[in-house]
N, C-alpha and C. Protein backbone atom coordinates (compact mmCIF):
# COMPACT_ATOMS: atom_id res chain seq x y z
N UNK A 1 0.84 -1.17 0.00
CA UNK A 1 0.00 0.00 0.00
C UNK A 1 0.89 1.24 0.00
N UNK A 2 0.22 2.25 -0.79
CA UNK A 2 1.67 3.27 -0.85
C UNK A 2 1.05 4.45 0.28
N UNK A 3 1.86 5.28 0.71
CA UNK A 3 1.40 6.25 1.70
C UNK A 3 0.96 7.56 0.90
N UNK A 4 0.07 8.58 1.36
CA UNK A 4 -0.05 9.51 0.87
C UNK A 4 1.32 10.69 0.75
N UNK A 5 1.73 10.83 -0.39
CA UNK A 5 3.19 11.40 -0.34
C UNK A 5 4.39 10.69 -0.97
N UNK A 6 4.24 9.88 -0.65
CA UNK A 6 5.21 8.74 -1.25
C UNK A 6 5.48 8.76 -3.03
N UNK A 7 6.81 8.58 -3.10
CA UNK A 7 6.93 8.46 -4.87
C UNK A 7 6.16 6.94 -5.03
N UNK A 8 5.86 7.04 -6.57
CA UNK A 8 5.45 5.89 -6.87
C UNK A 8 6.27 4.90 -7.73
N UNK A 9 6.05 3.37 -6.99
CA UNK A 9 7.05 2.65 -7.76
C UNK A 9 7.05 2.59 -9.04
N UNK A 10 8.22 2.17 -9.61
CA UNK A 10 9.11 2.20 -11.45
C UNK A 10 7.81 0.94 -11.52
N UNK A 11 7.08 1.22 -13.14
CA UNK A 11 6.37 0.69 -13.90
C UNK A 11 6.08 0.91 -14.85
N UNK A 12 5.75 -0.38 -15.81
CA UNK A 12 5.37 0.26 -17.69
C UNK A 12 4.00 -0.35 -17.51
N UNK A 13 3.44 -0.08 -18.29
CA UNK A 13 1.59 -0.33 -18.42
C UNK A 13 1.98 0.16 -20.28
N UNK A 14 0.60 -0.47 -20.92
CA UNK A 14 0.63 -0.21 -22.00
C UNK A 14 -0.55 1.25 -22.07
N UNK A 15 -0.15 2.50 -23.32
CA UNK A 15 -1.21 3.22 -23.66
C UNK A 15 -2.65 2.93 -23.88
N UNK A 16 -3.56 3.95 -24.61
CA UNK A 16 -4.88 3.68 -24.82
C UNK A 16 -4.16 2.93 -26.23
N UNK A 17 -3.39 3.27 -27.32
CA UNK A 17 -2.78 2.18 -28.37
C UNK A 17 -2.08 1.36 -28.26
N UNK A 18 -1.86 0.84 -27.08
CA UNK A 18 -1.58 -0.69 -26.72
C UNK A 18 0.12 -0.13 -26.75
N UNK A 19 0.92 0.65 -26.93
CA UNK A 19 2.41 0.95 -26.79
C UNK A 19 2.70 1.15 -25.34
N UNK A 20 3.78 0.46 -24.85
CA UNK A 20 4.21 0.12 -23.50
C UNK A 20 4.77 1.56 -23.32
N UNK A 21 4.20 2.49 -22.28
CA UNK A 21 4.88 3.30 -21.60
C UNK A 21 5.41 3.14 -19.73
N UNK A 22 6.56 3.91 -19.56
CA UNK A 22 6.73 3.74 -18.00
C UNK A 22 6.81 5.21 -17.58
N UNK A 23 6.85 4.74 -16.00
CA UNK A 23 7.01 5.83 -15.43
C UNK A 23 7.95 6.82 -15.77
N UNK A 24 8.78 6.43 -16.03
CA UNK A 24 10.56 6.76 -16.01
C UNK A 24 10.63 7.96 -17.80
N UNK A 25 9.63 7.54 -18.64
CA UNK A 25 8.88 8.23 -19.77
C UNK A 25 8.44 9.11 -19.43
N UNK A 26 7.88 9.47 -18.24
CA UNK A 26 7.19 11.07 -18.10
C UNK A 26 8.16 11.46 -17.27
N UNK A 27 9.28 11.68 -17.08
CA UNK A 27 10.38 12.24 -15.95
C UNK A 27 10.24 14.00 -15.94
N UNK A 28 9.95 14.23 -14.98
CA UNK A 28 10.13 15.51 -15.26
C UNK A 28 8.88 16.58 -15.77
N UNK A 29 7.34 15.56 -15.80
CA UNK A 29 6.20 16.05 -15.94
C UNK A 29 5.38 15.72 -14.68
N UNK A 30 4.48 16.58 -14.92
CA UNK A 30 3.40 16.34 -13.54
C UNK A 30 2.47 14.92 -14.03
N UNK A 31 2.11 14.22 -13.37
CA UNK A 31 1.66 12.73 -13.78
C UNK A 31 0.06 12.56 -12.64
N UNK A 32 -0.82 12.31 -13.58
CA UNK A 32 -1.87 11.57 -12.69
C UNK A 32 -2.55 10.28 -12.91
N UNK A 33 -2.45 9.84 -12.00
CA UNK A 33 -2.87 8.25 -12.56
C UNK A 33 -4.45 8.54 -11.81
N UNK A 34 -4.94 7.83 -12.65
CA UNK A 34 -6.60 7.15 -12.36
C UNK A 34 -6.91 6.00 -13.09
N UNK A 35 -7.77 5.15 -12.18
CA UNK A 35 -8.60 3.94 -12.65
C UNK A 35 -9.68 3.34 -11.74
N UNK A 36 -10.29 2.77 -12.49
CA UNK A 36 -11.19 1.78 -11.80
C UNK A 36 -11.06 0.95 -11.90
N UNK A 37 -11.10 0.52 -10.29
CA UNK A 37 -10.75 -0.83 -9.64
C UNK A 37 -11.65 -2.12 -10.46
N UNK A 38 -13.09 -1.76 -10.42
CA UNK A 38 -13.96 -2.94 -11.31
C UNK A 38 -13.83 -2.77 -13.12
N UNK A 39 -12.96 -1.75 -13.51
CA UNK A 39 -12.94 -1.99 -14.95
C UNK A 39 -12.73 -3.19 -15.18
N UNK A 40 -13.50 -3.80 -16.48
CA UNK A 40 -13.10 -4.49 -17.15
C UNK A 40 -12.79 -5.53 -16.10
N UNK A 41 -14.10 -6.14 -15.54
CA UNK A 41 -13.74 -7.47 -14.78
C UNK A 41 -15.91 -7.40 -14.58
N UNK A 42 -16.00 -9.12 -14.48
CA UNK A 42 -17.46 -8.75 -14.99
C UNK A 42 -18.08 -8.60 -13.29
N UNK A 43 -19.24 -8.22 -13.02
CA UNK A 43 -19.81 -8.41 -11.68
C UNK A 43 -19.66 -6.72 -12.19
């Protein structure tokens, strides 16, 4: 669980066009991550 404040750990995830980006790719920009937890899982 990460703390409020805390950097966030080194990771690649793919774009909305399926191209693998990482963290380490936005260096030096302001970054916001969002998602939903039930995307794309059925229930």
């Amino acid at each position: 669980m990460l703390e409020i404040g805390s950097e966030a750990p080194k990771f690649s995830a793919p774009d909305q066009n399926g191209n693998m980006l990482s963290l380490e790719d936005l260096l030096g920009s302001w970054v916001l991550f969002w998602w939903y937890t039930k995307a794309s899982t059925p229930g």
